[in-house]
Protein backbone atom coordinates (compact mmCIF):
# COMPACT_ATOMS: atom_id res chain seq x y z
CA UNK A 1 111.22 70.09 -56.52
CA UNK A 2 109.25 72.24 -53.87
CA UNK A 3 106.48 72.66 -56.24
CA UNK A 4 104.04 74.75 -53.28
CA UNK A 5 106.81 76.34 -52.38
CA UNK A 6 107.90 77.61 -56.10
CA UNK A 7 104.25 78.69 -57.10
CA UNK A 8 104.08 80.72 -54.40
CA UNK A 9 107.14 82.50 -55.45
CA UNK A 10 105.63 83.14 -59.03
CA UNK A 11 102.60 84.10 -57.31
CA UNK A 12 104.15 86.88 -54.88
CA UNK A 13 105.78 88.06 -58.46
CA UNK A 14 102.58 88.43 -60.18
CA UNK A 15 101.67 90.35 -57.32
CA UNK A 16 104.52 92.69 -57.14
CA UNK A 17 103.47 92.99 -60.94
CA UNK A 18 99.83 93.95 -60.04
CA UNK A 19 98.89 90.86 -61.85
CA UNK A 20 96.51 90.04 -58.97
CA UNK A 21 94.35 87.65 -60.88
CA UNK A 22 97.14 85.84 -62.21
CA UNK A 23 98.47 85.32 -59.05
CA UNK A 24 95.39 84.04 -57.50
CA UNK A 25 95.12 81.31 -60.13
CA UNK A 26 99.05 79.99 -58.91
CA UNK A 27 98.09 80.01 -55.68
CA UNK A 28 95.23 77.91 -56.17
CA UNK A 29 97.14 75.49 -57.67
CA UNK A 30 99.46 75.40 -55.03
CA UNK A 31 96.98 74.88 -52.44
CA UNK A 32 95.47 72.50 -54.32
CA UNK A 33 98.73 70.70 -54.56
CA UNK A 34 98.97 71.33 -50.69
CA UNK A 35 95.87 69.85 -50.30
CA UNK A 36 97.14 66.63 -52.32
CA UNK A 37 100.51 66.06 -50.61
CA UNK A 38 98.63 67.15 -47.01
CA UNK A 39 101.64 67.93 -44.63
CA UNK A 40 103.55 70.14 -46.34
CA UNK A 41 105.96 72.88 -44.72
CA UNK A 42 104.98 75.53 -46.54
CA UNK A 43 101.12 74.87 -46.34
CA UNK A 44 100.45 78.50 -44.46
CA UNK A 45 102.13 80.35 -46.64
CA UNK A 46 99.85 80.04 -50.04
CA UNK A 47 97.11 81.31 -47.71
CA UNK A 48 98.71 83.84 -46.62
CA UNK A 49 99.61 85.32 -49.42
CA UNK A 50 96.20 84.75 -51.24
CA UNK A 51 95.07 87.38 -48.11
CA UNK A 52 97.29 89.53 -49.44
CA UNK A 53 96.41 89.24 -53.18
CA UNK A 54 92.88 90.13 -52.29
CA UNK A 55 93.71 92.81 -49.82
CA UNK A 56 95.58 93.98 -53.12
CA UNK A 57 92.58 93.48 -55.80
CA UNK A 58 89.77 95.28 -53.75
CA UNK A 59 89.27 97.05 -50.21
CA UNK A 60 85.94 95.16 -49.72
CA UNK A 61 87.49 91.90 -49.66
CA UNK A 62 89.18 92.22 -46.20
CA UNK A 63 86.47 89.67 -44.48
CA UNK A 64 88.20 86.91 -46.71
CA UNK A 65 91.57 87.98 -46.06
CA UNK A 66 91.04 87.64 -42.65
CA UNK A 67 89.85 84.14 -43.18
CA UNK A 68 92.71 83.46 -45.13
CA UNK A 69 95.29 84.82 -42.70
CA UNK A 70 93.60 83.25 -39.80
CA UNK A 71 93.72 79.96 -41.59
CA UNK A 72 97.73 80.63 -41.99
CA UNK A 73 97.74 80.92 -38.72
CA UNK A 74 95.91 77.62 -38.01
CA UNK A 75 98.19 75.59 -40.33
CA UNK A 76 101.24 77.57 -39.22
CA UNK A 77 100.76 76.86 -35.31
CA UNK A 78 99.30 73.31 -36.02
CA UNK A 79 103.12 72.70 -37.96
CA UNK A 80 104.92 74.51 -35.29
CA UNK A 81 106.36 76.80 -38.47
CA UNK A 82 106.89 79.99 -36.37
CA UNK A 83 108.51 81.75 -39.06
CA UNK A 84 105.28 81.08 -41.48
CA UNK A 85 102.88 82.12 -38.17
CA UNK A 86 104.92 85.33 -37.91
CA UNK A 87 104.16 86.03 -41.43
CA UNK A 88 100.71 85.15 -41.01
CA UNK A 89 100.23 87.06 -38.03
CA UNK A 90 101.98 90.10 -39.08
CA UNK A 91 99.89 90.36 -42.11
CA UNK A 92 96.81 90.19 -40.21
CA UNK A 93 97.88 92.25 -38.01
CA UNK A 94 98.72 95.28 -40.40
CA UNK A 95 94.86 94.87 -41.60
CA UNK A 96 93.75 95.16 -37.95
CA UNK A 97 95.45 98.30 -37.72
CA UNK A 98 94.11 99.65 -41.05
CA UNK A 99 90.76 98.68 -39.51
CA UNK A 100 91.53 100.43 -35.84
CA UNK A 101 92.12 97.60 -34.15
CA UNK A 102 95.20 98.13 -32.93
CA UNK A 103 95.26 96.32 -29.27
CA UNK A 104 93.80 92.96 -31.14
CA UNK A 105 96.64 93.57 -33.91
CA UNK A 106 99.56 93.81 -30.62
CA UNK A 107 97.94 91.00 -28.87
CA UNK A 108 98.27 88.53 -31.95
CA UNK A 109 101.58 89.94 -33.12
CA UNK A 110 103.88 90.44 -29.95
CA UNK A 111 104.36 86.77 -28.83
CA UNK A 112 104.65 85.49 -31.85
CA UNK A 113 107.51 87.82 -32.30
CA UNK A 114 108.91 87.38 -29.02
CA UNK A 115 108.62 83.93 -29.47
CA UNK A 116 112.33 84.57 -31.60
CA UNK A 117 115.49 85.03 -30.01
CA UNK A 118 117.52 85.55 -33.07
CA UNK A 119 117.53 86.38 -36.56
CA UNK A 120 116.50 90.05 -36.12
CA UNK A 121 118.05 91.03 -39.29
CA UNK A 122 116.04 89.32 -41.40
CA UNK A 123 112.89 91.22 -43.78
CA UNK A 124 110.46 89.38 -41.81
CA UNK A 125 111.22 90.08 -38.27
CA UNK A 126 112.23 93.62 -39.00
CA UNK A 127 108.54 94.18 -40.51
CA UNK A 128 107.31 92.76 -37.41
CA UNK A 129 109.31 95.09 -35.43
CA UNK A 130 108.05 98.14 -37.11
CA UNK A 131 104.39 97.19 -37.24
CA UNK A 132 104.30 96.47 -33.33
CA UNK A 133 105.90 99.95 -32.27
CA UNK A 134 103.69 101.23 -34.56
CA UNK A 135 100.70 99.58 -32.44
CA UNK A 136 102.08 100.74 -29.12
């Protein structure tokens, strides 16, 4: 079993549920069980998404969302997991733009996505996509 992997997956559902708190406590536990097994594939992701969770739960908590999408982005380029860095990158980039900061957001976000040369039908990439014309 992919335990990180599967809390995760309950977490983005309490979030889709605005059960925000809830799904902060799963994805403690599945960095904490990140933390344990060290290594894992899916170690950017939890972070990621724990960004997004606060983004979610209050406005004012963008300054640890950034932390926690920039530390996706650390674990996702350290594992050479491009298709957890695009996530990573794409999510942090969307709050850049929110904040004006739309150059920064383009610089992180286009070579990452250009990095792919297939798969451009997939949720992720296509988000990508619309997020960098949306920055040019």
């Amino acid at each position: 079993m992919n335990a990180p992997h599967f809390l995760t997956q309950i977490a983005e559902a309490y979030r889709t549920g605005g059960q925000i708190a809830e799904g902060l406590a799963v994805l403690a536990e599945a960095q904490a069980l990140v933390d344990k097994i060290g290594g894992h594939y899916y170690a950017a992701e939890p972070y990621r998404l724990q960004g997004e969770l606060l983004l979610a739960h209050a406005a004012e908590q963008q300054a640890e969302a950034i932390t926690c999408f920039q530390h996706a982005l650390t674990i996702a380029r350290r594992q050479q997991v491009k298709a957890l860095e695009l996530r990573a990158a794409t999510s942090l980039a969307r709050l850049w733009q929110r904040q004006g900061k739309r150059a920064e957001a383009h610089e992180l976000l286009a070579p990452v996505y250009g990095w792919f040369t297939e798969g451009f039908d997939t949720a992720d990439l296509q988000e990508a996509k619309v997020l960098l014309d949306a920055l040019v």
